[in-house]
PDB file of N, CA and C in Angstrom:
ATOM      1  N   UNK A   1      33.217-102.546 152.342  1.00  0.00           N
ATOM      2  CA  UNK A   1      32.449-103.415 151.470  1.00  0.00           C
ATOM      3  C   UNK A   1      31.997-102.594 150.264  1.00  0.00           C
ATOM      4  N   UNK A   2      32.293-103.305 149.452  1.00  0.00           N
ATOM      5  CA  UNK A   2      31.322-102.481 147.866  1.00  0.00           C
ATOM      6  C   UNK A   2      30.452-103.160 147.119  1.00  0.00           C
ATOM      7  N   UNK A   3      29.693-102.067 146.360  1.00  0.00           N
ATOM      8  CA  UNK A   3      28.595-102.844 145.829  1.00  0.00           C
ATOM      9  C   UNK A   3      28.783-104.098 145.231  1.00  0.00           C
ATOM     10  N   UNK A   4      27.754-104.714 144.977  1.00  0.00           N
ATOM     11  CA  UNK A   4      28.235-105.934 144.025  1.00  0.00           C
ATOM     12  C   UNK A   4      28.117-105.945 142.663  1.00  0.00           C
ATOM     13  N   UNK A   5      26.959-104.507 142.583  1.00  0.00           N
ATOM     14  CA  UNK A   5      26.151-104.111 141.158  1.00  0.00           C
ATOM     15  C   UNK A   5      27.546-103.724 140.573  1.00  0.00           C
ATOM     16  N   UNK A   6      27.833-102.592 140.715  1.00  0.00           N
ATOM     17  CA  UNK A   6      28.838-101.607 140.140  1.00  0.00           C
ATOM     18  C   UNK A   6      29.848-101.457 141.141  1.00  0.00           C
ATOM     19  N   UNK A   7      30.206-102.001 142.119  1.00  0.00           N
ATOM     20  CA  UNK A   7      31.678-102.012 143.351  1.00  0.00           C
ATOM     21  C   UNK A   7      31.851-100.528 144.023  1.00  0.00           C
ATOM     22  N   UNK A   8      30.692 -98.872 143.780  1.00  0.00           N
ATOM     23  CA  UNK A   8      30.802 -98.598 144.782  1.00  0.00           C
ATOM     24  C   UNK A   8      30.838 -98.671 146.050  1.00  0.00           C
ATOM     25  N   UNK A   9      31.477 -97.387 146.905  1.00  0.00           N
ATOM     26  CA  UNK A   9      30.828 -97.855 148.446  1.00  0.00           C
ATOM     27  C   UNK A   9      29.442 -97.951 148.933  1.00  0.00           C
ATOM     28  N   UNK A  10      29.420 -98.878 149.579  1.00  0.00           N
ATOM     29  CA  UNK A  10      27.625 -99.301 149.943  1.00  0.00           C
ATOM     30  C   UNK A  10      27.381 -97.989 151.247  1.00  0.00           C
ATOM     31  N   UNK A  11      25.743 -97.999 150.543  1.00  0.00           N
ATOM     32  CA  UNK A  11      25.255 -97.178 151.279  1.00  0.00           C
ATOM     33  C   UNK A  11      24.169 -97.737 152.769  1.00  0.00           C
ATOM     34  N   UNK A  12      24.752 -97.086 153.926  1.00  0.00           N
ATOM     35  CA  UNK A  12      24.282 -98.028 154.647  1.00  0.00           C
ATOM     36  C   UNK A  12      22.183 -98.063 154.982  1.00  0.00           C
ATOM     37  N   UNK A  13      21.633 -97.038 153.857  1.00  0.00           N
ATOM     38  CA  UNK A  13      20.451 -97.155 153.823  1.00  0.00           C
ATOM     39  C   UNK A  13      19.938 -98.352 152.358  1.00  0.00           C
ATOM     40  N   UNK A  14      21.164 -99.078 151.780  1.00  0.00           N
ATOM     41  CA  UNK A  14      20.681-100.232 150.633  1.00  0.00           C
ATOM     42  C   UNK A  14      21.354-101.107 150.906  1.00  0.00           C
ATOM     43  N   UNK A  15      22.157-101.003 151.715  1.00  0.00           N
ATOM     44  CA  UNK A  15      23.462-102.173 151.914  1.00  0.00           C
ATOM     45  C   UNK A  15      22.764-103.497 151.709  1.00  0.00           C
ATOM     46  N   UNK A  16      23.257-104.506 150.814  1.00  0.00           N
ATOM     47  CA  UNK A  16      24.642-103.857 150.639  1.00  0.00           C
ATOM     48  C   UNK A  16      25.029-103.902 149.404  1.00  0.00           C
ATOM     49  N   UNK A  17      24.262-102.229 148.715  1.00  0.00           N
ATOM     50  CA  UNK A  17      24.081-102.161 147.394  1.00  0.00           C
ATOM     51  C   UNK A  17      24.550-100.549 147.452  1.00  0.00           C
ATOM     52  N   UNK A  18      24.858 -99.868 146.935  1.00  0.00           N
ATOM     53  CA  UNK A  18      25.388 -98.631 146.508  1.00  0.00           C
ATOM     54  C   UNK A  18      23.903 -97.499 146.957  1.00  0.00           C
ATOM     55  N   UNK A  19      23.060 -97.867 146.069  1.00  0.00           N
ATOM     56  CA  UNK A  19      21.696 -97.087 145.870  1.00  0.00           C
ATOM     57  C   UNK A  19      20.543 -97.877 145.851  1.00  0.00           C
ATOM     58  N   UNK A  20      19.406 -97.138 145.393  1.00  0.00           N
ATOM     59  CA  UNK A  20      18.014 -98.487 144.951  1.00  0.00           C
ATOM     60  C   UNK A  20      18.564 -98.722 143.835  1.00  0.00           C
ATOM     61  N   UNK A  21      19.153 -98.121 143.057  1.00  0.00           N
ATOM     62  CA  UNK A  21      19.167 -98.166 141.347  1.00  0.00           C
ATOM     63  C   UNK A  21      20.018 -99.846 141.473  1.00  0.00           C
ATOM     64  N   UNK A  22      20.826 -99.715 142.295  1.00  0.00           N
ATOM     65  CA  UNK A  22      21.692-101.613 142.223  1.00  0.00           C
ATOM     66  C   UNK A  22      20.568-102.516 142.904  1.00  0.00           C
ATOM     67  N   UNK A  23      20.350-102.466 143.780  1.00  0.00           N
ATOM     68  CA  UNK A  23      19.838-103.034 144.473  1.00  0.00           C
ATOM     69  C   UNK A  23      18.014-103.351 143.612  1.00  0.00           C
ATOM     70  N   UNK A  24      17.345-102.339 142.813  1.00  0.00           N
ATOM     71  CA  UNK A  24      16.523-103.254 141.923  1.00  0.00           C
ATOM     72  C   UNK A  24      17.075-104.031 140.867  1.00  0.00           C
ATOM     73  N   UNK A  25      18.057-103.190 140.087  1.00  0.00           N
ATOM     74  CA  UNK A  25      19.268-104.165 139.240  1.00  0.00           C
ATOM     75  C   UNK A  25      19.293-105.548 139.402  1.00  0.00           C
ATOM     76  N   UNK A  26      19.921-105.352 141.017  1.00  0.00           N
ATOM     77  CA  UNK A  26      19.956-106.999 140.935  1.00  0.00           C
ATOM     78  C   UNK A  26      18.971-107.576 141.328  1.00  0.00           C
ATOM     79  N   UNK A  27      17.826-106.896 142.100  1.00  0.00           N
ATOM     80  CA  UNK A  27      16.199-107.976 141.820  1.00  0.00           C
ATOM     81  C   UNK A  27      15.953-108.530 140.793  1.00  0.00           C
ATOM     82  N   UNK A  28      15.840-107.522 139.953  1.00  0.00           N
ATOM     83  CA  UNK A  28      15.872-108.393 138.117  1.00  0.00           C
ATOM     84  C   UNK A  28      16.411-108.795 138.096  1.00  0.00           C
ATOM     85  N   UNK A  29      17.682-109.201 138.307  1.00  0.00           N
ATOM     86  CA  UNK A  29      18.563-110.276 137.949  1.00  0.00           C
ATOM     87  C   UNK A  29      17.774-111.699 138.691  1.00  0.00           C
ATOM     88  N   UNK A  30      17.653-111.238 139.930  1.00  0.00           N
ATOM     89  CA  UNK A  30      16.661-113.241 140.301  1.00  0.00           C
ATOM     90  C   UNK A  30      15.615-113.192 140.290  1.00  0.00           C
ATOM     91  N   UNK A  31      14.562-111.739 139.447  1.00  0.00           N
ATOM     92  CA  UNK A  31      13.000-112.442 139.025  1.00  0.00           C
ATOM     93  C   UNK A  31      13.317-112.809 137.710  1.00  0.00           C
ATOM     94  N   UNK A  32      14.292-112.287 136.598  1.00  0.00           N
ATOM     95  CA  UNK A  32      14.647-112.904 135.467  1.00  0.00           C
ATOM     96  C   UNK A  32      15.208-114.293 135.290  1.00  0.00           C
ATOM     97  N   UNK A  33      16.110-114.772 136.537  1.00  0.00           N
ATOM     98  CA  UNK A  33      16.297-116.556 136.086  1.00  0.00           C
ATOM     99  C   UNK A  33      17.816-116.043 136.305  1.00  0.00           C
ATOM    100  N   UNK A  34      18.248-114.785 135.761  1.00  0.00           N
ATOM    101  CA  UNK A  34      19.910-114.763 136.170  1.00  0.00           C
ATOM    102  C   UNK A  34      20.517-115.507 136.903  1.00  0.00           C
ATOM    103  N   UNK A  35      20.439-115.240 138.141  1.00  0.00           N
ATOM    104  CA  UNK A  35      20.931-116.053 138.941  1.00  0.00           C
ATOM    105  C   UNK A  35      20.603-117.369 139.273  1.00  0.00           C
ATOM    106  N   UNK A  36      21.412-118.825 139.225  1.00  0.00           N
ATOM    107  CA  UNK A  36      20.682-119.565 139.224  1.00  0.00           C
ATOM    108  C   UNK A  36      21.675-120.474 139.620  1.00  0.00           C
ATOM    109  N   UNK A  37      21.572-121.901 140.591  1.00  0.00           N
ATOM    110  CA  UNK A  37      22.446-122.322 140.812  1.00  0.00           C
ATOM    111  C   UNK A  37      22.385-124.366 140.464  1.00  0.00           C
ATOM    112  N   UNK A  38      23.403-123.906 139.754  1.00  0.00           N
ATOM    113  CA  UNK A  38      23.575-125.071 138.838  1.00  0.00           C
ATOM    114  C   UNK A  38      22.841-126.472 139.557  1.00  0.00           C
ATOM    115  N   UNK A  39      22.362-127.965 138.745  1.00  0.00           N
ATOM    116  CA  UNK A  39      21.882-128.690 139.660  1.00  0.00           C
ATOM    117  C   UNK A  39      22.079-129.458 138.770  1.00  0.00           C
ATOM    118  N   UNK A  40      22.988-130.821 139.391  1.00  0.00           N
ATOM    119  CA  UNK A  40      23.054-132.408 138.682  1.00  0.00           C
ATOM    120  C   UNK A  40      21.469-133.154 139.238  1.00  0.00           C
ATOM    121  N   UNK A  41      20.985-132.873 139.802  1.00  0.00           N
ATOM    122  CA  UNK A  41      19.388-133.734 140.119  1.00  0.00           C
ATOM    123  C   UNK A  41      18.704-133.815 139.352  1.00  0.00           C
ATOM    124  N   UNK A  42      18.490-135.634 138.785  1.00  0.00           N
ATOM    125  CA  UNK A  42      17.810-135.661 137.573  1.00  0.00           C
ATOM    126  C   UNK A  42      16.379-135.107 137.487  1.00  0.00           C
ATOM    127  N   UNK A  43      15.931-135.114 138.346  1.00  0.00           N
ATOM    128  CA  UNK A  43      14.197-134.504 138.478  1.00  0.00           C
ATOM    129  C   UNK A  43      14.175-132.742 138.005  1.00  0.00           C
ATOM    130  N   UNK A  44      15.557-131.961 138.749  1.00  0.00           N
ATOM    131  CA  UNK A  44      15.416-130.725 137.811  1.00  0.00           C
ATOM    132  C   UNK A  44      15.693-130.890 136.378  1.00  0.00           C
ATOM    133  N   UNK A  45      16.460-131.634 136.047  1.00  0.00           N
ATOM    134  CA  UNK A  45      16.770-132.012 134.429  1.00  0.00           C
ATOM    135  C   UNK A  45      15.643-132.050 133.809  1.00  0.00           C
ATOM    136  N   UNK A  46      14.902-133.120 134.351  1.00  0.00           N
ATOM    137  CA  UNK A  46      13.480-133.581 133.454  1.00  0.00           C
ATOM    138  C   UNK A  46      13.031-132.572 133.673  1.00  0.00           C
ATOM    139  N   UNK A  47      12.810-131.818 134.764  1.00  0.00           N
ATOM    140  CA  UNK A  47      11.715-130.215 134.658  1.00  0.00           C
ATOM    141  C   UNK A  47      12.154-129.526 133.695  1.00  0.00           C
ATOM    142  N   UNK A  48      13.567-129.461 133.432  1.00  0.00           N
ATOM    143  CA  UNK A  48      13.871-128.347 132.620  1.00  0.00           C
ATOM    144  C   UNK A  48      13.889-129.097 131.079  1.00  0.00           C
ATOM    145  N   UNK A  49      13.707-130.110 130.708  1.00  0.00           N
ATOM    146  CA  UNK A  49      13.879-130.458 129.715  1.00  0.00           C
ATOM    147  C   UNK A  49      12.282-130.441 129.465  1.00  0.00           C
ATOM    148  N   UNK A  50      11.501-130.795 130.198  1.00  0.00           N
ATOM    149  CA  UNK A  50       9.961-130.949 129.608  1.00  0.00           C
ATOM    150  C   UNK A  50       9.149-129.589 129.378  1.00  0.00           C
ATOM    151  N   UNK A  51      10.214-128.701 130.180  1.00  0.00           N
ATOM    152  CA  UNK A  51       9.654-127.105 130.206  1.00  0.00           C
ATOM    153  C   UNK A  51       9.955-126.913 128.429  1.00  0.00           C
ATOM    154  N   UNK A  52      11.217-126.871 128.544  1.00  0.00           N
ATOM    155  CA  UNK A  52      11.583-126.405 126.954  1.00  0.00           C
ATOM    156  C   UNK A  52      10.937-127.176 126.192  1.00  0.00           C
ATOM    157  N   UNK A  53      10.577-128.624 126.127  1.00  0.00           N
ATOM    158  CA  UNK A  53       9.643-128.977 124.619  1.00  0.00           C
ATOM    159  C   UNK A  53       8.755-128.403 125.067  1.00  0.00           C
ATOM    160  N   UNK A  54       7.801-127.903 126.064  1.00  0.00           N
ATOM    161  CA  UNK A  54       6.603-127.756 126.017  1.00  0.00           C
ATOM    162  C   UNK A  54       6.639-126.307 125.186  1.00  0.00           C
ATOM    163  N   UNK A  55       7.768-124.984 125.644  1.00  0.00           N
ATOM    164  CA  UNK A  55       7.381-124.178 124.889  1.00  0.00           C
ATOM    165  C   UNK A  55       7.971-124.476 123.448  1.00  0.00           C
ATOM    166  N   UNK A  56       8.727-124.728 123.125  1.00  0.00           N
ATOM    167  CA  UNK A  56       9.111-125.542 121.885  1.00  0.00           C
ATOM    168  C   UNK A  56       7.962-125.508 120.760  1.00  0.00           C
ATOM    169  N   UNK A  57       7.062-126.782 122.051  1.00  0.00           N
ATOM    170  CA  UNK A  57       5.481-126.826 121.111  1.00  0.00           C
ATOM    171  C   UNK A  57       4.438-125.537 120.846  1.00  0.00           C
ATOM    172  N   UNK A  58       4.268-125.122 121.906  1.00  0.00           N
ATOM    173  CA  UNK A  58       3.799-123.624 121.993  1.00  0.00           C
ATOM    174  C   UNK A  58       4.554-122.832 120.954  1.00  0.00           C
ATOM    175  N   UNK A  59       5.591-122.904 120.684  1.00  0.00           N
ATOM    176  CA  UNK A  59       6.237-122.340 119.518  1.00  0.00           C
ATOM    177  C   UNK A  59       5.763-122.156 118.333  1.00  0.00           C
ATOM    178  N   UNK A  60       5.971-123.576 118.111  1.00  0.00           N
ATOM    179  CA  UNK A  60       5.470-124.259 116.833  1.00  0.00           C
ATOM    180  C   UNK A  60       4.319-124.020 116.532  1.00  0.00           C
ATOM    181  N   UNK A  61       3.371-123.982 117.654  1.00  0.00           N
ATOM    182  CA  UNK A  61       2.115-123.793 117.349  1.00  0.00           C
ATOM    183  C   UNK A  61       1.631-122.535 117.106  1.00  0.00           C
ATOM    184  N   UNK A  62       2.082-121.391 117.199  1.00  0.00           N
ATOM    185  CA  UNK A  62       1.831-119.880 116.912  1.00  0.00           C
ATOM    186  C   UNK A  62       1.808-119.900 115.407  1.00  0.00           C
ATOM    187  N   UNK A  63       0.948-118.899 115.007  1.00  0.00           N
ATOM    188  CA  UNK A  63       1.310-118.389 113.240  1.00  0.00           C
ATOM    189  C   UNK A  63       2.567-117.760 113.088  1.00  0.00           C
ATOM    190  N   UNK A  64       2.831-117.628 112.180  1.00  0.00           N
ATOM    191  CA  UNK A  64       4.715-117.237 111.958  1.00  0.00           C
ATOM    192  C   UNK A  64       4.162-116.342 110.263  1.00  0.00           C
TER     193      UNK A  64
END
């Protein structure tokens, strides 16, 4: 098996990630939103659509 970060061999004290260095890598990747799995459900739609005007507005509303 190899990493998934960078496709070394996994180490069997991070497995199943190479090192810590992949294995926080890819934490950030799903506390950042990276990973994310697609969704036709209109209720996430509207979340995600009311999220973005809201910062949108928050936008707008800052000094520039």
């Amino acid at each position: 098996m190899s990493c998934p970060i960078c496709e070394k061999a996994t180490d069997p004290q991070f497995r199943p990630f190479c090192s810590k260095r992949c294995a926080d890598v890819d934490l950030a990747k799903w506390l950042s939103g990276s990973y994310a799995i697609p969704s036709d459900d209109p209720e996430d739609m509207e979340e995600a659509l009311d999220a973005a005007l809201k910062a949108r507005e928050d936008d707008d509303m800052k000094p520039h």
